[in-house]
PDB file of N, CA and C in Angstrom:
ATOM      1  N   UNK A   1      26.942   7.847   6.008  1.00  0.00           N
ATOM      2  CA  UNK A   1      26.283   8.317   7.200  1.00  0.00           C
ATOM      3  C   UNK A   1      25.290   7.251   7.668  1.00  0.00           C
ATOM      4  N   UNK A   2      25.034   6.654   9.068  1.00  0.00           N
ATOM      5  CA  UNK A   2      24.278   5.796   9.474  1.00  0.00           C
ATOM      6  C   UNK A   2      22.763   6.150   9.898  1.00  0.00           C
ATOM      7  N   UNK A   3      22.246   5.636   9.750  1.00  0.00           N
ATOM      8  CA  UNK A   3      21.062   5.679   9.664  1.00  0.00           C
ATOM      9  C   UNK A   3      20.252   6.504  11.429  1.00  0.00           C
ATOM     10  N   UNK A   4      21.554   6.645  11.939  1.00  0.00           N
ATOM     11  CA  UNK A   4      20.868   6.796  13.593  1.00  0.00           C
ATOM     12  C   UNK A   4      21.372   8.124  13.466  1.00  0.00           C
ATOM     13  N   UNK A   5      22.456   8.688  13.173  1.00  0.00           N
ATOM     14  CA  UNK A   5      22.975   9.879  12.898  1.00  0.00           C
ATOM     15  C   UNK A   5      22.272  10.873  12.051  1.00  0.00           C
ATOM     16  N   UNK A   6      21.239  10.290  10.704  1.00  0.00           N
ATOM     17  CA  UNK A   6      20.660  11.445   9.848  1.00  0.00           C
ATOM     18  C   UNK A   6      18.912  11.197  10.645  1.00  0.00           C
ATOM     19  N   UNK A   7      18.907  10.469  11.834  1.00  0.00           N
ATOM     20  CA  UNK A   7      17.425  10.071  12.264  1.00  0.00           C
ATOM     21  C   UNK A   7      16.989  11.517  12.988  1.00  0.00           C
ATOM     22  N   UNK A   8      15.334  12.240  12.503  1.00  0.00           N
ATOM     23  CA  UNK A   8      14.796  13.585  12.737  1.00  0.00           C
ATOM     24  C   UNK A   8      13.527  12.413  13.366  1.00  0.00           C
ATOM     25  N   UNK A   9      12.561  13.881  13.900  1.00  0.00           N
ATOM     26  CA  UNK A   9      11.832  14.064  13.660  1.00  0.00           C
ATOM     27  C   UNK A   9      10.554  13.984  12.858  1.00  0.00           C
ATOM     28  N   UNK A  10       9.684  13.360  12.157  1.00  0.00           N
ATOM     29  CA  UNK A  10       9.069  13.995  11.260  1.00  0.00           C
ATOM     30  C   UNK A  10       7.129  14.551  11.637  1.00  0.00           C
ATOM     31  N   UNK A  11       6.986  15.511  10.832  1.00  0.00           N
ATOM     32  CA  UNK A  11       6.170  15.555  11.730  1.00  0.00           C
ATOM     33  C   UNK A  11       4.417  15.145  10.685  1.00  0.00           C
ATOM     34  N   UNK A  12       2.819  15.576  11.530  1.00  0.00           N
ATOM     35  CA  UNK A  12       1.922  14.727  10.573  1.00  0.00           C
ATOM     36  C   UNK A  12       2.005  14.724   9.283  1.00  0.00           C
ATOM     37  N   UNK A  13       2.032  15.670   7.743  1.00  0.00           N
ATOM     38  CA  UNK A  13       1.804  15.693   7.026  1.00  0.00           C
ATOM     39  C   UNK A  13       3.221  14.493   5.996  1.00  0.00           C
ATOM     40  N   UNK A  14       4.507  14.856   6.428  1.00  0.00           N
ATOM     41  CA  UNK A  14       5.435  13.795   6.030  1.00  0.00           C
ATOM     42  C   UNK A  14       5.114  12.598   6.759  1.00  0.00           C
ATOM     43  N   UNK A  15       4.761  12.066   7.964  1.00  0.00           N
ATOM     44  CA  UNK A  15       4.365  10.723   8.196  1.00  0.00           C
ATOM     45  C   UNK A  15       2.974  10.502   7.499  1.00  0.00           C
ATOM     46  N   UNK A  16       2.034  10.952   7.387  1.00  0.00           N
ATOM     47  CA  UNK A  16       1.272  10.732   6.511  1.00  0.00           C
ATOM     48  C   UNK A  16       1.643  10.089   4.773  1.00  0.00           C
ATOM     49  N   UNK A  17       2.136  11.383   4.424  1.00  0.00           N
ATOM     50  CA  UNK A  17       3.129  11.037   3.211  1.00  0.00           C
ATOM     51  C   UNK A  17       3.861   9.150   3.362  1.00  0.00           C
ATOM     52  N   UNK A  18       4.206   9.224   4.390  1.00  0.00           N
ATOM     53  CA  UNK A  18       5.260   7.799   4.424  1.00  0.00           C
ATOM     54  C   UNK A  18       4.761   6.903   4.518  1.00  0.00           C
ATOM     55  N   UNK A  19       3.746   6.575   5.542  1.00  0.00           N
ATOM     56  CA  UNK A  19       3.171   5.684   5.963  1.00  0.00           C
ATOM     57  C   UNK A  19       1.776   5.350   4.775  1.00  0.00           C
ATOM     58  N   UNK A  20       1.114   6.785   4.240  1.00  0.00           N
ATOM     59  CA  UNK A  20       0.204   6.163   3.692  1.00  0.00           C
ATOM     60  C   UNK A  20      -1.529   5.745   4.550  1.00  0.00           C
ATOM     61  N   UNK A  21      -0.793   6.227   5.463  1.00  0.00           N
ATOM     62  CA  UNK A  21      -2.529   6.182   6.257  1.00  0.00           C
ATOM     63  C   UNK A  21      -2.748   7.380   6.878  1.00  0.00           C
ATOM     64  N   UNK A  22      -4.419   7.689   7.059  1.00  0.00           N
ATOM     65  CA  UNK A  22      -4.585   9.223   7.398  1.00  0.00           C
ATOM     66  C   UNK A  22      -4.663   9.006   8.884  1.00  0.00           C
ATOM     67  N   UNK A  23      -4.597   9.901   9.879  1.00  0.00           N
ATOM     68  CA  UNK A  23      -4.556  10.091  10.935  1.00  0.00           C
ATOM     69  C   UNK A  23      -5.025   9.317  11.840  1.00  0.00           C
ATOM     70  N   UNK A  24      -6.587   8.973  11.579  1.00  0.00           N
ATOM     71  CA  UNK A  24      -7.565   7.805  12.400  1.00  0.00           C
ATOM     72  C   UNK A  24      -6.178   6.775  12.127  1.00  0.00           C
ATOM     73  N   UNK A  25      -6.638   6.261  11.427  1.00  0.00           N
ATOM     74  CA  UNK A  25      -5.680   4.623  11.090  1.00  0.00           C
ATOM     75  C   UNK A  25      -3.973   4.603  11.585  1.00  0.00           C
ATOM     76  N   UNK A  26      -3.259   5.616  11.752  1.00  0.00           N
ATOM     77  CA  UNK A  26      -2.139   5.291  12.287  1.00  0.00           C
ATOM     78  C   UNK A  26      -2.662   5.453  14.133  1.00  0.00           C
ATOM     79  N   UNK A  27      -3.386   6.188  14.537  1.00  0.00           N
ATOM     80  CA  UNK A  27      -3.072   6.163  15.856  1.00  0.00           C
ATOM     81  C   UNK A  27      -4.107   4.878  16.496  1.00  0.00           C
ATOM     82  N   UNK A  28      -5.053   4.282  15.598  1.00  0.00           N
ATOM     83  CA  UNK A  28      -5.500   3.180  16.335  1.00  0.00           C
ATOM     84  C   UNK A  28      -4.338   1.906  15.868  1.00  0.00           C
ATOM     85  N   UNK A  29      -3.707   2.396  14.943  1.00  0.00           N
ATOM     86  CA  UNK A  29      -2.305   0.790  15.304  1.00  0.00           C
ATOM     87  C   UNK A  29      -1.172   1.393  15.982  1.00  0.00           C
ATOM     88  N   UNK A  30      -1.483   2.913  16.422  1.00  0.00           N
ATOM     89  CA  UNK A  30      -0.773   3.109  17.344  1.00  0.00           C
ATOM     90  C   UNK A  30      -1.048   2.459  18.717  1.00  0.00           C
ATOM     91  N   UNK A  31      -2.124   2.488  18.910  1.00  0.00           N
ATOM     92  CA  UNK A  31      -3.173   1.716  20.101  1.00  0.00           C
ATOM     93  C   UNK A  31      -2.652   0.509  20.073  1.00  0.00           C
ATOM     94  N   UNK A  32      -2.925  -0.279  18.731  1.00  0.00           N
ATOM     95  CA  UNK A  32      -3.023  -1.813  19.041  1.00  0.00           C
ATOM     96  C   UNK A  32      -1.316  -2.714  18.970  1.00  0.00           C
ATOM     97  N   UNK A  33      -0.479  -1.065  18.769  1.00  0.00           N
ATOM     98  CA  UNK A  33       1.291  -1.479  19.396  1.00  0.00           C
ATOM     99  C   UNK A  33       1.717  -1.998  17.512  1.00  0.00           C
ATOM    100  N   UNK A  34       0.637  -1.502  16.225  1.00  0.00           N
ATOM    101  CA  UNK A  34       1.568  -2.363  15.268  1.00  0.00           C
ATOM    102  C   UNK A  34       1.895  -0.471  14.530  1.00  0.00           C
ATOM    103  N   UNK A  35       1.974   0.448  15.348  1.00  0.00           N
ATOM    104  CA  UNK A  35       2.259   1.283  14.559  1.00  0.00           C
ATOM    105  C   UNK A  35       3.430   2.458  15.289  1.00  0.00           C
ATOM    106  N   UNK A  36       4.579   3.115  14.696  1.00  0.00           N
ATOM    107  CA  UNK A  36       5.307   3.665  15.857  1.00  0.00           C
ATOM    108  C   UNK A  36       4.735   4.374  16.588  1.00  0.00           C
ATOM    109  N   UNK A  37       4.919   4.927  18.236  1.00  0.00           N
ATOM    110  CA  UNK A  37       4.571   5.491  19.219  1.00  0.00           C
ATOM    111  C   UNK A  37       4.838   6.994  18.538  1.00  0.00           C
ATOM    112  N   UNK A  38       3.917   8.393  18.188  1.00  0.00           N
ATOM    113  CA  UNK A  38       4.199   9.733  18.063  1.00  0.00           C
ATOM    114  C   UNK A  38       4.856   9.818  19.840  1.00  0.00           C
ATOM    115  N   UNK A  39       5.463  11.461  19.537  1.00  0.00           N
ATOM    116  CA  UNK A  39       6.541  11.499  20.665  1.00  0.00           C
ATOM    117  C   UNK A  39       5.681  13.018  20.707  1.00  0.00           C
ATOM    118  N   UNK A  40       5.839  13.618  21.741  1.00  0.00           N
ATOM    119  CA  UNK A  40       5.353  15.175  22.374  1.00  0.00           C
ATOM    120  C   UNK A  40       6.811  15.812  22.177  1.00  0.00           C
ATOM    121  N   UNK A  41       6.532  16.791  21.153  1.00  0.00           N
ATOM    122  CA  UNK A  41       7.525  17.877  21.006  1.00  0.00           C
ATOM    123  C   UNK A  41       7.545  19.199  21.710  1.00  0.00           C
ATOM    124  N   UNK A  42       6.715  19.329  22.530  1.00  0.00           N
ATOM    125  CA  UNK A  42       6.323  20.467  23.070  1.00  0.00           C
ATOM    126  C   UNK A  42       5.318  20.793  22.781  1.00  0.00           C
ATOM    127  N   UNK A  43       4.612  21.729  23.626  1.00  0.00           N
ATOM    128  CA  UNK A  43       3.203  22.210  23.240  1.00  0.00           C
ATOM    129  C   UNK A  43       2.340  20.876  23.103  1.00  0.00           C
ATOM    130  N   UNK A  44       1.715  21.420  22.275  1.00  0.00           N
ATOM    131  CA  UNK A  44       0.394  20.571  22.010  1.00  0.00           C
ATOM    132  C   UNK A  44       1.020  19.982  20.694  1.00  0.00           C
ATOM    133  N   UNK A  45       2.623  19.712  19.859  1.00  0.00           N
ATOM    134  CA  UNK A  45       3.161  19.599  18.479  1.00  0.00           C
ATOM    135  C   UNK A  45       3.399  17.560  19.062  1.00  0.00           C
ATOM    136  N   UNK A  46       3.361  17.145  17.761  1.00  0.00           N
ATOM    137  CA  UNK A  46       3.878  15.895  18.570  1.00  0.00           C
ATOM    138  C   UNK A  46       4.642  15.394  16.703  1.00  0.00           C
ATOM    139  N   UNK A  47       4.961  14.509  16.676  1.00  0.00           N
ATOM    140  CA  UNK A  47       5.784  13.945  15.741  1.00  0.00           C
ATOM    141  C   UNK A  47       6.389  12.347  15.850  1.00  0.00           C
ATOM    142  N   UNK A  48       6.932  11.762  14.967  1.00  0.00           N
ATOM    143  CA  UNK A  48       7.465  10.433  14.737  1.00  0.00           C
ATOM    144  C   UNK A  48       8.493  10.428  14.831  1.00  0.00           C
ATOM    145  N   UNK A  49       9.295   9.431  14.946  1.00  0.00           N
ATOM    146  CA  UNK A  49      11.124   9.581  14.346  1.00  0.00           C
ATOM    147  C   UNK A  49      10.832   8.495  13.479  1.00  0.00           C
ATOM    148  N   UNK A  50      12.001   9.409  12.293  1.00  0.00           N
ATOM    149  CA  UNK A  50      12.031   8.797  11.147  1.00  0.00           C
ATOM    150  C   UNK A  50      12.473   7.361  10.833  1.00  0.00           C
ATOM    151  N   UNK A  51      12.879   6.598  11.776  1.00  0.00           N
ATOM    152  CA  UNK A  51      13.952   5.480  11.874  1.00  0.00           C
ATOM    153  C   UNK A  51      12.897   4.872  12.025  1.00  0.00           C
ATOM    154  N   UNK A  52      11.852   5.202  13.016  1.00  0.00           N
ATOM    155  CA  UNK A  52      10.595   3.724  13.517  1.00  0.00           C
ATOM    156  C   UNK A  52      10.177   3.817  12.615  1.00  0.00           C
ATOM    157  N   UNK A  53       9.516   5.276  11.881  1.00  0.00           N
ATOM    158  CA  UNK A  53       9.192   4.685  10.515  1.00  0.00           C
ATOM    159  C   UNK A  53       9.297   4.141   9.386  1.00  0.00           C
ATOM    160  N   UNK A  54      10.893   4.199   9.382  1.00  0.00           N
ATOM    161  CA  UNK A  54      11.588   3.418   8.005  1.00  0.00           C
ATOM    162  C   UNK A  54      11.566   2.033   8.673  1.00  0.00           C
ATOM    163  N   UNK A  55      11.656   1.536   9.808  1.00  0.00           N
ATOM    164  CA  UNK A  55      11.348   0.002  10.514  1.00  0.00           C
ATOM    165  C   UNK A  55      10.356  -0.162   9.968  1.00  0.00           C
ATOM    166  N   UNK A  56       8.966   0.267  10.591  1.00  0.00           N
ATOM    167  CA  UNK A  56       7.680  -0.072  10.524  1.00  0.00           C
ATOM    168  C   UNK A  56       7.647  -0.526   8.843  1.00  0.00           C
ATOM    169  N   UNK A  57       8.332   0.441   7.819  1.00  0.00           N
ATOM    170  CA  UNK A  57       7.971   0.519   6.381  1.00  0.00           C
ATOM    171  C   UNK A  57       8.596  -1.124   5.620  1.00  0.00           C
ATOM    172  N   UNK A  58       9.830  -1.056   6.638  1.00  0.00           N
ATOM    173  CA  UNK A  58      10.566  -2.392   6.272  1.00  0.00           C
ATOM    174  C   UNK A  58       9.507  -3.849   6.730  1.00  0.00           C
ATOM    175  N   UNK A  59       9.004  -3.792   7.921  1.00  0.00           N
ATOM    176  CA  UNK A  59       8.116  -4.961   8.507  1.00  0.00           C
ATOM    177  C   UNK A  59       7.378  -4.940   7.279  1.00  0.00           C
ATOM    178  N   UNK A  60       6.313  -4.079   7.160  1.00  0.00           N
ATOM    179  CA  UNK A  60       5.193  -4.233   6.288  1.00  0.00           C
ATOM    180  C   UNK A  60       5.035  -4.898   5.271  1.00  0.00           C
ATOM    181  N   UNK A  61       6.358  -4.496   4.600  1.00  0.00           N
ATOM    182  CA  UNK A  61       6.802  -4.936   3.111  1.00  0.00           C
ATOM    183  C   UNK A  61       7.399  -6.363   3.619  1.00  0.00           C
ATOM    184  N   UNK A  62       7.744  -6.639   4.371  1.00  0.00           N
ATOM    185  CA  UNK A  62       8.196  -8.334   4.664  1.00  0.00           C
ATOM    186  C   UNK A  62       6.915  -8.736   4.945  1.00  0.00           C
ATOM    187  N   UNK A  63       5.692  -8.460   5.489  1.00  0.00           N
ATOM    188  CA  UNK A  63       4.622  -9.290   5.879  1.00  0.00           C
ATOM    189  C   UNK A  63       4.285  -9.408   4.406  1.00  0.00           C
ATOM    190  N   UNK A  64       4.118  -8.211   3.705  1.00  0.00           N
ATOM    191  CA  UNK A  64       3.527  -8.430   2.188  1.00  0.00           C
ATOM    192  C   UNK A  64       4.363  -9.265   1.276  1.00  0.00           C
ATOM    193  N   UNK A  65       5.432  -9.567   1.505  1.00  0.00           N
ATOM    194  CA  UNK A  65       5.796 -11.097   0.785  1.00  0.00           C
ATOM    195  C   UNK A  65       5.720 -11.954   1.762  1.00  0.00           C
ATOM    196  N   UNK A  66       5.566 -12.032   2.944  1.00  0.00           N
ATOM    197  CA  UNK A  66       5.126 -13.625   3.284  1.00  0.00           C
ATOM    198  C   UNK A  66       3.823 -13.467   2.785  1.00  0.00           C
ATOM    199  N   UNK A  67       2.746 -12.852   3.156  1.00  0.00           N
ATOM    200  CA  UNK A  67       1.115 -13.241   2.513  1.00  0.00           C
ATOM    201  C   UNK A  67       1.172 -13.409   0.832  1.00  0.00           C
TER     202      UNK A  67
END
């Protein structure tokens, strides 16, 4: 199964979980464009997709072996 086909949703407490940063800190590198864009699910609910975050998780870990 490809990776675009099993791609959800996820919402704060599992991106938290993933990413590893609490709320402040993902939405100001949401600000400064190094963190994925949350999406409006309706209402006042908002959430990630899981794919930018398995990207984002892949970059990170490549910057941390170049430094």
């Amino acid at each position: 199964m490809s990776e675009k086909s099993s791609d959800r949703i996820v919402r704060e407490k599992e991106c938290r979980e993933l990413s590893g940063l609490c709320r402040t800190a993902r939405y100001e590198r949401e600000k400064a464009g190094t963190f994925p864009a949350r999406r409006n699910i309706g209402g006042r609910s908002i959430g990630w997709m899981l794919s930018e975050i398995r990207e984002w998780q892949k970059t990170r870990q490549k910057q941390k072996l170049i430094n």
